[in-house]
Protein backbone atom coordinates (compact mmCIF):
# COMPACT_ATOMS: atom_id res chain seq x y z
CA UNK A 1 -5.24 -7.54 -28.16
CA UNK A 2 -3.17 -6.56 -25.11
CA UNK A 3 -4.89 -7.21 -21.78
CA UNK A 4 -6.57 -9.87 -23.37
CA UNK A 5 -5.32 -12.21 -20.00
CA UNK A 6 -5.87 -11.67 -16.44
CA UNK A 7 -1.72 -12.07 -16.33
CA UNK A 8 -1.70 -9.43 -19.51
CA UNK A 9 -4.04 -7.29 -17.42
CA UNK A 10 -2.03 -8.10 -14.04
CA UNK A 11 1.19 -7.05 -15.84
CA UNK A 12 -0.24 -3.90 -17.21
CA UNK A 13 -1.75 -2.52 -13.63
CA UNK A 14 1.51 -3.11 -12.19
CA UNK A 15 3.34 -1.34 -14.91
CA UNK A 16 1.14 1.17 -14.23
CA UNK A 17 1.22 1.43 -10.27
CA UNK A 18 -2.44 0.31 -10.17
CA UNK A 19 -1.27 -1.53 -6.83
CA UNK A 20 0.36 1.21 -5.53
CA UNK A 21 -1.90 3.96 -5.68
CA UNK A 22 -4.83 1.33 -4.04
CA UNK A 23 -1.87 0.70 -1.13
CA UNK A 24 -1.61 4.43 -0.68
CA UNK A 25 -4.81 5.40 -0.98
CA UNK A 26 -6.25 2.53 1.34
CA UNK A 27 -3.00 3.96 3.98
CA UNK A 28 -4.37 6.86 3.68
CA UNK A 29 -8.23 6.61 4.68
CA UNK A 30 -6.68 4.27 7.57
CA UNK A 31 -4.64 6.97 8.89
CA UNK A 32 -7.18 9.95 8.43
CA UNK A 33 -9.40 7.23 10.87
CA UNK A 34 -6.22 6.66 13.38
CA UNK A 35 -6.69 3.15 12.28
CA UNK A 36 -3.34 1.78 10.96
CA UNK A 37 -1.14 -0.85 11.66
CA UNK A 38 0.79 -2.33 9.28
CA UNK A 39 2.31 -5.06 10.95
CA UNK A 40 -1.39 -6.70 10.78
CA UNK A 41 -1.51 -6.40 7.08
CA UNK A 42 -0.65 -10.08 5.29
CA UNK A 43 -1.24 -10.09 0.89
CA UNK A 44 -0.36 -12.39 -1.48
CA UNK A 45 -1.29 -13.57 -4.78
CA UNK A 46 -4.11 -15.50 -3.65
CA UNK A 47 -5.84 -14.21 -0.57
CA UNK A 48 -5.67 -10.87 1.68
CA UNK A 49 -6.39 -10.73 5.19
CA UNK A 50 -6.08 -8.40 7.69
CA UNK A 51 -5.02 -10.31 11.25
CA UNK A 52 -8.24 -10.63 13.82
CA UNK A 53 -5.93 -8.29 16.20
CA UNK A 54 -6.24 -5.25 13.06
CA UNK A 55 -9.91 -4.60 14.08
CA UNK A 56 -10.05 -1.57 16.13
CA UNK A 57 -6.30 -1.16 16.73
CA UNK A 58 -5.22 2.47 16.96
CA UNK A 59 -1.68 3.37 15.82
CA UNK A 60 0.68 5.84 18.30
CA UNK A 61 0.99 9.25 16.61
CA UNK A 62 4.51 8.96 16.46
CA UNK A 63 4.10 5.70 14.36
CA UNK A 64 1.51 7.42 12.21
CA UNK A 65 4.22 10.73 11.39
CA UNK A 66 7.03 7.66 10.46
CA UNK A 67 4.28 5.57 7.90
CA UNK A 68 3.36 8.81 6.45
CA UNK A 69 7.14 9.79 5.81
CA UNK A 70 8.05 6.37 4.53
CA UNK A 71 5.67 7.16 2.05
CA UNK A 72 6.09 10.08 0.62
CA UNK A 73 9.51 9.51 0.88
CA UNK A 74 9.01 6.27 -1.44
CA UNK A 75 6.85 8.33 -3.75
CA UNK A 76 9.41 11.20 -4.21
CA UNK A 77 11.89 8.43 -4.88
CA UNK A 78 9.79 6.72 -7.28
CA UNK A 79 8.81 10.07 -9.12
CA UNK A 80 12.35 11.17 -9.84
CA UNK A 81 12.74 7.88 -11.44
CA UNK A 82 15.47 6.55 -8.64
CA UNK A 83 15.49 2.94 -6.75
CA UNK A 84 14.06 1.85 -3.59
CA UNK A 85 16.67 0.41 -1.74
């Protein structure tokens, strides 16, 4: 039975950009709040955590424009099949 595991079912989200689309999609309710700041964000295998600084921080609009380029820049990329450098 495949994703009879949690590493089966770990393998198969990733596969399937499970993580990714939660990364983007969290990004994005952040940013429609003015509330991003990646430079607090910290995730692992084990634990997540934002930093006690990420409460309340407020991200310069000019930082905001960049973030949201990177990633639809990365998702273009990714679409059209090509590497991420």
């Amino acid at each position: 039975m495949t994703g009879s595991t949690i590493y089966d079912r770990f393998r198969m989200w990733a596969r399937d950009e499970v993580f990714q689309t939660l990364m983007e999609a969290m990004i994005a309710e952040a940013a429609a709040r003015d509330d991003v700041d990646l430079s607090l964000v910290s995730v692992d295998s084990t634990v997540a955590r934002a930093h006690h600084h990420a409460a309340g921080m407020v991200v310069e609009p000019e930082l905001l424009e960049d973030l949201e380029k990177a990633v639809a820049e990365e998702k273009g990329l990714r679409q059209r099949g090509k590497t991420i450098p």
